[in-house]
Protein backbone atom coordinates (compact mmCIF):
# COMPACT_ATOMS: atom_id res chain seq x y z
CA UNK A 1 23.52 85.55 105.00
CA UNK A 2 21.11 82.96 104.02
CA UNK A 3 24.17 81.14 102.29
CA UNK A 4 26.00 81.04 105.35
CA UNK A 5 23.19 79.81 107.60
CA UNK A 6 22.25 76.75 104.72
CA UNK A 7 25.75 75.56 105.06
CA UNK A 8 25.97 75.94 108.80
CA UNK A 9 22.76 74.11 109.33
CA UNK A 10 23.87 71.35 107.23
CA UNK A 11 27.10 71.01 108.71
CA UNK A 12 25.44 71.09 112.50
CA UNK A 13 23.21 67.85 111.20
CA UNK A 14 25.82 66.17 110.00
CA UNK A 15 27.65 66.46 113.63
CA UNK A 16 24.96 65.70 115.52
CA UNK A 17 23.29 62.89 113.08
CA UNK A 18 26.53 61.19 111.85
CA UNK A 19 24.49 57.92 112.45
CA UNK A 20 21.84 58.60 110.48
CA UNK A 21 23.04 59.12 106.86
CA UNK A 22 19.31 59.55 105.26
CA UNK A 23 18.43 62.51 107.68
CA UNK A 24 21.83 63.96 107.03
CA UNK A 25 20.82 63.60 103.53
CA UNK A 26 17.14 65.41 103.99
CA UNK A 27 18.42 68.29 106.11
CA UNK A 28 21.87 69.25 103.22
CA UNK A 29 18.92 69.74 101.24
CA UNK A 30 15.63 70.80 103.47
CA UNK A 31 18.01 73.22 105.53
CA UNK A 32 18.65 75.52 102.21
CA UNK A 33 14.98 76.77 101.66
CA UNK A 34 13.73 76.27 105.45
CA UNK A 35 17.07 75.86 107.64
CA UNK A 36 14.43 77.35 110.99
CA UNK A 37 12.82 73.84 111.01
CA UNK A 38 16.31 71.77 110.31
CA UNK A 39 17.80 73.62 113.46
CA UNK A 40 14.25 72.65 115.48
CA UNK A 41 15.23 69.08 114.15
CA UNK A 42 18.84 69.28 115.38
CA UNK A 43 17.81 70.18 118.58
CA UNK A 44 14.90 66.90 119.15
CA UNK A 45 17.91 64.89 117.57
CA UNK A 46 20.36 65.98 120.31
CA UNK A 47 17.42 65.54 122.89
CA UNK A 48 16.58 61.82 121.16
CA UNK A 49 20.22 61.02 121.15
């Protein structure tokens, strides 16, 4: 389960933060051991954007 919710957090950043390559960077590898705070992120990102 915790696979499946690494990949789809990482995948969901880089959808919504295709324009910023670094953060889509942070979160492939921030969203495996604490994905809760990547989907937080997301969400400001979409709010941001």
């Amino acid at each position: 389960m915790g696979e499946v919710l690494c990949k789809y957090s990482a995948i969901s950043y880089q959808l919504s933060a295709v324009s910023s390559t670094s953060l889509t960077l942070w979160v492939e590898r921030a969203s495996c051991w604490n994905w809760p705070l990547a989907v937080e992120l997301a969400s400001g990102v979409e709010r941001a954007g």
